[in-house]
Protein backbone atom coordinates (compact mmCIF):
# COMPACT_ATOMS: atom_id res chain seq x y z
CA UNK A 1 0.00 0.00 0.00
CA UNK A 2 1.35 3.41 -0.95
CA UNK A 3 2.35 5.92 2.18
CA UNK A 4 0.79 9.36 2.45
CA UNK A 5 3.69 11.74 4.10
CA UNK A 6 2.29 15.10 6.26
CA UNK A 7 6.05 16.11 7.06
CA UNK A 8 9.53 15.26 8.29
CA UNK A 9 10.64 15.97 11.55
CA UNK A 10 13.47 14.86 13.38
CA UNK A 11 13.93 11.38 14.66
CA UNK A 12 13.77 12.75 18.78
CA UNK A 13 10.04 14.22 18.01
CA UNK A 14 7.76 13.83 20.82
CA UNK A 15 5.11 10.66 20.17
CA UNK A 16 2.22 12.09 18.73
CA UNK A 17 -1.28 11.56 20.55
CA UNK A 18 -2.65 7.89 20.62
CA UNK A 19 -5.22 6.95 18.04
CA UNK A 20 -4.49 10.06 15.68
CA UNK A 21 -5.86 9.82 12.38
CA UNK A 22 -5.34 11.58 9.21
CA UNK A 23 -6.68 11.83 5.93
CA UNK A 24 -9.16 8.74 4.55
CA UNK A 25 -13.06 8.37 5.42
CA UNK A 26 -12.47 6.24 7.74
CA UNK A 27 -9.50 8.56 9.06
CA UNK A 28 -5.98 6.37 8.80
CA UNK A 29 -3.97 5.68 11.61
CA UNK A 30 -1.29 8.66 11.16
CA UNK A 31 2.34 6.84 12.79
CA UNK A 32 6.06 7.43 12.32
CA UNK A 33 8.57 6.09 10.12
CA UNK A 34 12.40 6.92 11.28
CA UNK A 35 15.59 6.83 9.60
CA UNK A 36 18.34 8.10 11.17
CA UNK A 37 18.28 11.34 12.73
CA UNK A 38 15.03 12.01 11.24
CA UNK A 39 11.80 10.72 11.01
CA UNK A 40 8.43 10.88 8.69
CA UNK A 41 4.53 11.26 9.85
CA UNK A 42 2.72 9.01 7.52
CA UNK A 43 -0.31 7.03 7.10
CA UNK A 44 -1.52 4.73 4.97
CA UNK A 45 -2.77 6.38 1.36
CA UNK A 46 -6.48 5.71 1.14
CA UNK A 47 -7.18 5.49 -3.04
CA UNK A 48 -8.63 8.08 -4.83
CA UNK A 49 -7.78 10.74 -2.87
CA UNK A 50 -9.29 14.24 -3.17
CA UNK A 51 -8.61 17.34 -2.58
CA UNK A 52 -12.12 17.19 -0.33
CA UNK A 53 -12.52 19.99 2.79
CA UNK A 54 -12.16 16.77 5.88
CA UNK A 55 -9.08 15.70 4.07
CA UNK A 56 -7.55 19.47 3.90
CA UNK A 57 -8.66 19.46 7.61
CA UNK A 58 -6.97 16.24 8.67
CA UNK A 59 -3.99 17.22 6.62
CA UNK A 60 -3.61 20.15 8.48
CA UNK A 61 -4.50 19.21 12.10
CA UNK A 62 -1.84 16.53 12.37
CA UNK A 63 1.34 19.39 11.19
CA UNK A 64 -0.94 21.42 13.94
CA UNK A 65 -0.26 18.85 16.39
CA UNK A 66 3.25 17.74 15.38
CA UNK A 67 4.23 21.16 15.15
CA UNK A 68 3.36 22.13 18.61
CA UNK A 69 5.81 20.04 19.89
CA UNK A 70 8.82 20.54 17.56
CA UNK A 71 9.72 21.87 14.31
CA UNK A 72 8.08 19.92 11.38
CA UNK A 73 8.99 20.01 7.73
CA UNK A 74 5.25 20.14 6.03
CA UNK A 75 4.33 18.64 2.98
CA UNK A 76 1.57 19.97 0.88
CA UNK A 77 -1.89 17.85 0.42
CA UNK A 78 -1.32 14.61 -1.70
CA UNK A 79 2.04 14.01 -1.43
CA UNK A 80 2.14 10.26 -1.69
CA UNK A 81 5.14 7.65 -1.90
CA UNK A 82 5.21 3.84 -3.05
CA UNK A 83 5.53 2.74 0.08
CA UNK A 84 7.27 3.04 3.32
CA UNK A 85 10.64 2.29 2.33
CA UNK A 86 10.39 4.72 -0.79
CA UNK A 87 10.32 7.11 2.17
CA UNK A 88 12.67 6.27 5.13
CA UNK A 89 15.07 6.14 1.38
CA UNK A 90 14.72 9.78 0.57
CA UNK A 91 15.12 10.41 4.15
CA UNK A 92 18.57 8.64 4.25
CA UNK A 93 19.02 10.45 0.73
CA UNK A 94 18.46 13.41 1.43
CA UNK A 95 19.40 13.50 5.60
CA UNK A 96 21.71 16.77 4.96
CA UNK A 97 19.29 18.86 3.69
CA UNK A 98 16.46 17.83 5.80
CA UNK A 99 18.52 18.50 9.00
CA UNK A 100 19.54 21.98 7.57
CA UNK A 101 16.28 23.00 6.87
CA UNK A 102 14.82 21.79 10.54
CA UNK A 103 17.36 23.98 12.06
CA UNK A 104 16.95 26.73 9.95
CA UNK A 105 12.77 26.43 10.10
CA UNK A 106 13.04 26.17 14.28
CA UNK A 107 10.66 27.95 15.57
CA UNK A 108 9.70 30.15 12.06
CA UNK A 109 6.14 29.98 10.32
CA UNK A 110 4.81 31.13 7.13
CA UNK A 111 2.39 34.26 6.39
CA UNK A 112 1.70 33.92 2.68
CA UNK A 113 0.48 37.59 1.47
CA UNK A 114 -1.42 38.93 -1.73
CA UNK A 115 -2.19 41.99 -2.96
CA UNK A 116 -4.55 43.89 -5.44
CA UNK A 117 -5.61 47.17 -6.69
CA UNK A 118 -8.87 48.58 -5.05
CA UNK A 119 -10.24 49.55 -8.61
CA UNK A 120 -11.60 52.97 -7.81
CA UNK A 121 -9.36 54.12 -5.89
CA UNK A 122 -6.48 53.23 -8.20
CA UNK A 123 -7.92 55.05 -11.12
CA UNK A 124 -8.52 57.83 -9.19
CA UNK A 125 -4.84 57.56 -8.39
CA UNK A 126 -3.92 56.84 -11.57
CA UNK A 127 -6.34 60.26 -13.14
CA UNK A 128 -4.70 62.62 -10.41
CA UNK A 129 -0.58 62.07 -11.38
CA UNK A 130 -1.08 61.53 -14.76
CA UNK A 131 -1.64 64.93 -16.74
CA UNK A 132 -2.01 63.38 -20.38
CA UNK A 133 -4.85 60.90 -19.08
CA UNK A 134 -6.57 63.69 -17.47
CA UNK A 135 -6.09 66.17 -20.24
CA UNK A 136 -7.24 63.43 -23.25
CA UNK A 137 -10.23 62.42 -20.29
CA UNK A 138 -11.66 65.94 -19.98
CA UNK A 139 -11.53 66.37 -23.98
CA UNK A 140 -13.25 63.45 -24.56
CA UNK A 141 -15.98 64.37 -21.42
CA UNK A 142 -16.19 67.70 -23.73
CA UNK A 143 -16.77 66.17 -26.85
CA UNK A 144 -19.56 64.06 -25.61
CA UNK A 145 -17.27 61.11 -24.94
CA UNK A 146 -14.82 61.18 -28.10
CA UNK A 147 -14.59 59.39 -31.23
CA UNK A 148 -13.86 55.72 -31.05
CA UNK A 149 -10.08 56.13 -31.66
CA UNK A 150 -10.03 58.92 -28.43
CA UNK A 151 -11.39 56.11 -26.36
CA UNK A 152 -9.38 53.57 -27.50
CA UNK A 153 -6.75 55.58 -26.38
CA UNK A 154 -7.71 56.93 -23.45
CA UNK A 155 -8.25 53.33 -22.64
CA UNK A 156 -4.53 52.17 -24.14
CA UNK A 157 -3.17 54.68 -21.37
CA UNK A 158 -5.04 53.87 -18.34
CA UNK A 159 -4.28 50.53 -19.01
CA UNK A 160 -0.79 51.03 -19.13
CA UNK A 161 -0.15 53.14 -16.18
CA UNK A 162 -2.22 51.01 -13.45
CA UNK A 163 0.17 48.43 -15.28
CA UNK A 164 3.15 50.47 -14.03
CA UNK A 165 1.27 51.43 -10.84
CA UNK A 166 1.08 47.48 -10.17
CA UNK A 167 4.57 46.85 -10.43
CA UNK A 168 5.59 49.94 -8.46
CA UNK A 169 3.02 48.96 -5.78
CA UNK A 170 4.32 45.38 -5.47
CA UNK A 171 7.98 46.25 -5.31
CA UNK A 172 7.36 49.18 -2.72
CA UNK A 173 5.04 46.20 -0.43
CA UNK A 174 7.85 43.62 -0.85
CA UNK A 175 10.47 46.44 0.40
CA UNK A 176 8.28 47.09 3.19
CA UNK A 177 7.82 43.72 4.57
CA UNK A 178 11.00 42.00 3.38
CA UNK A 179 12.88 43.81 6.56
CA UNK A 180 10.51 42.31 8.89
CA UNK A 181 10.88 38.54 7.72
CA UNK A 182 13.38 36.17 8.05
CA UNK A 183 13.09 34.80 4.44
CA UNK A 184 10.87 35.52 1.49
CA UNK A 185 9.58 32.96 -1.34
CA UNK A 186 7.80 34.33 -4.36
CA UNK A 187 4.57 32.22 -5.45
CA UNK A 188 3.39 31.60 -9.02
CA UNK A 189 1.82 34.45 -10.42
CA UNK A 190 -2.22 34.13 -10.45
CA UNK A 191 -4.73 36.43 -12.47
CA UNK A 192 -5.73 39.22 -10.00
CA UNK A 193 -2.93 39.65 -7.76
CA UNK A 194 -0.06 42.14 -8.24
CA UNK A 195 1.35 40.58 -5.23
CA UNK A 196 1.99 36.62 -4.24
CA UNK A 197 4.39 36.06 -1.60
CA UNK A 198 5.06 33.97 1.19
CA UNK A 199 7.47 35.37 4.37
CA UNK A 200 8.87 32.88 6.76
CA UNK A 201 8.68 34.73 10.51
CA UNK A 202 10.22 33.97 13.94
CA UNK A 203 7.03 33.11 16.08
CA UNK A 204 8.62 35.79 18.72
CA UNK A 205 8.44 38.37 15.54
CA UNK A 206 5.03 37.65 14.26
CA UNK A 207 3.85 41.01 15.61
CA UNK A 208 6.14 43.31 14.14
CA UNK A 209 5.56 41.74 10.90
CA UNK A 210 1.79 42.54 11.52
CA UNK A 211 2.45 45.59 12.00
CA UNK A 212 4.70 46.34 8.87
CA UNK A 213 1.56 44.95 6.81
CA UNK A 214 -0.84 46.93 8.73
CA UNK A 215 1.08 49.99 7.72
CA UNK A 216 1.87 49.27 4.62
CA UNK A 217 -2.01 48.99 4.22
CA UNK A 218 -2.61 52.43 5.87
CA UNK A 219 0.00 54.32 3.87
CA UNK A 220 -1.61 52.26 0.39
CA UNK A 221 -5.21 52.54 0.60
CA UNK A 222 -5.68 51.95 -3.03
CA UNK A 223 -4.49 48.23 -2.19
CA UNK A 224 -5.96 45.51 -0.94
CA UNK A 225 -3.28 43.29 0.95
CA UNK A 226 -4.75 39.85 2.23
CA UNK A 227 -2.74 38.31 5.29
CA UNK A 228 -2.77 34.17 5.62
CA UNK A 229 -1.02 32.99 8.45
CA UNK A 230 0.41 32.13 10.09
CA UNK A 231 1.24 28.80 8.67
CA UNK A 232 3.32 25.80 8.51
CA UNK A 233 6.26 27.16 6.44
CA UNK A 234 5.28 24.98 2.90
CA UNK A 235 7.16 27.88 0.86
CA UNK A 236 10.74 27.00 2.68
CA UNK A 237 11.16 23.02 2.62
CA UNK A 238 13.67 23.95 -0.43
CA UNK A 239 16.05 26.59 0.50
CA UNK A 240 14.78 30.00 -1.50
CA UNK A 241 12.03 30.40 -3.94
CA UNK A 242 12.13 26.84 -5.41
CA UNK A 243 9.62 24.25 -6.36
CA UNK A 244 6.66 24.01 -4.39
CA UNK A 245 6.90 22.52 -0.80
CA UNK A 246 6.27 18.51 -1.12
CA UNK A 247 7.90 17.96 -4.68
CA UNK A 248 11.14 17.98 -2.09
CA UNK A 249 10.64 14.89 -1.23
CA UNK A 250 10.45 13.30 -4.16
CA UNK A 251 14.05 13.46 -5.32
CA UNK A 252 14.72 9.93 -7.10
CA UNK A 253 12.95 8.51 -4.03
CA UNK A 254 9.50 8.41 -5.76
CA UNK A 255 7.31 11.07 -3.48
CA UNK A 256 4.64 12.71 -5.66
CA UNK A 257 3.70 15.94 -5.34
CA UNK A 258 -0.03 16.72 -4.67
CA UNK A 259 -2.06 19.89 -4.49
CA UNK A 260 -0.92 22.51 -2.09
């Protein structure tokens, strides 16, 4: 039977709570493989799993329980292995890195934060320091809205400067909060957002990065910054802005990947 991996922790991690179960209707048994220094919490992979709100649950309350007690490497949703020795081998494989990261994630979460233009209020913005678009505007407003070309235009240039205003906005919000993080990984960019990254935070910091989004909200108001977190650190299994956390695993050692 194949294993289903939640993370990698090291091989002294407190015993997790009797009876635990994980992902699977009914829930599996969630138990420990070790290898080593280091050591895997697994279950058995029920078939045809889903990306299905209990499973996302389950997923996430056993790295909430294993993390409480020590510093867990998490693996996103799905990420699956042949069986339990395909595992305990990428753990031998890959013990250097795994032990690196531990030490380096001790005690750090994730915030993962995204950002948009409030529409109005950017094209206000937009209208009020650019003179040509409010020049061509009130010429078309006086000729009754323009010919087609005058719109087409006016439209060309509005487009291109909340364009500009985008990546302006999400390079002045990444200088903002960068300072107050201990790491930053960028996420794949997504229709809508100007701004997808994920900061890894001491635990004793988490306020003062708070804070630096709170004001970088106040002194923005034409954004819309969305705060998730904190988090199991998913974005810093790999060292920088890599793959997506759980395809680390895999290596040669035959851990897929599932949705995140």
């Amino acid at each position: 039977m194949s294993t289903y991996v939640y993370g990698i922790t090291a091989g002294s991690h407190p015993a997790l709570p009797d009876g635990m179960g994980g992902v699977g209707d009914p829930a599996r048994p969630v138990r420990i493989l070790k290898e080593g220094d280091l050591a895997a919490i697994v279950s058995d992979a029920p078939e045809g799993l889903r990306p299905k709100r209990k499973d996302l649950i389950a997923h996430q309350n056993v790295l909430a329980e294993a993390g409480a007690a020590a510093c867990v490497l998490p693996m996103r949703f799905g990420s699956v292995a042949q069986d339990d020795a395909a595992v305990t081998g990428v753990l031998a494989e890959r013990s250097d890195h795994y032990k690196e990261r531990l030490r380096a994630l001790e005690g750090k979460v994730e915030y993962n934060i995204k950002a948009s233009h409030v529409e109005e209020a950017v094209l206000h913005h937009v209208m009020a320091q650019n003179q040509e678009i409010r020049a061509l505007a009130e010429a078309n407003r006086q000729a009754g809205g323009g010919s087609y070309e005058e719109r087409l235009r006016l439209g060309e240039l509005v487009a291109a400067a909340v364009q500009a205003k985008e990546a302006e906005d999400a390079a002045e919000l990444r200088r903002v909060l960068e300072p107050a993080a201990a790491a930053e990984s960028v996420g794949p960019e997504s229709t809508g957002w100007l701004v997808n990254v994920s900061y890894l935070v001491a635990r004793d910091t988490a306020e003062s990065f708070l804070a630096a989004v709170a004001q970088a909200r106040e002194a923005h108001p034409h954004l819309d910054v969305r705060v998730n977190g904190p988090l199991p650190p998913y974005s810093f299994v790999e060292p920088g802005p890599a793959e997506p956390a759980g395809s680390a695993i895999g290596g040669s050692g035959g851990i897929g990947t599932g949705t995140g």
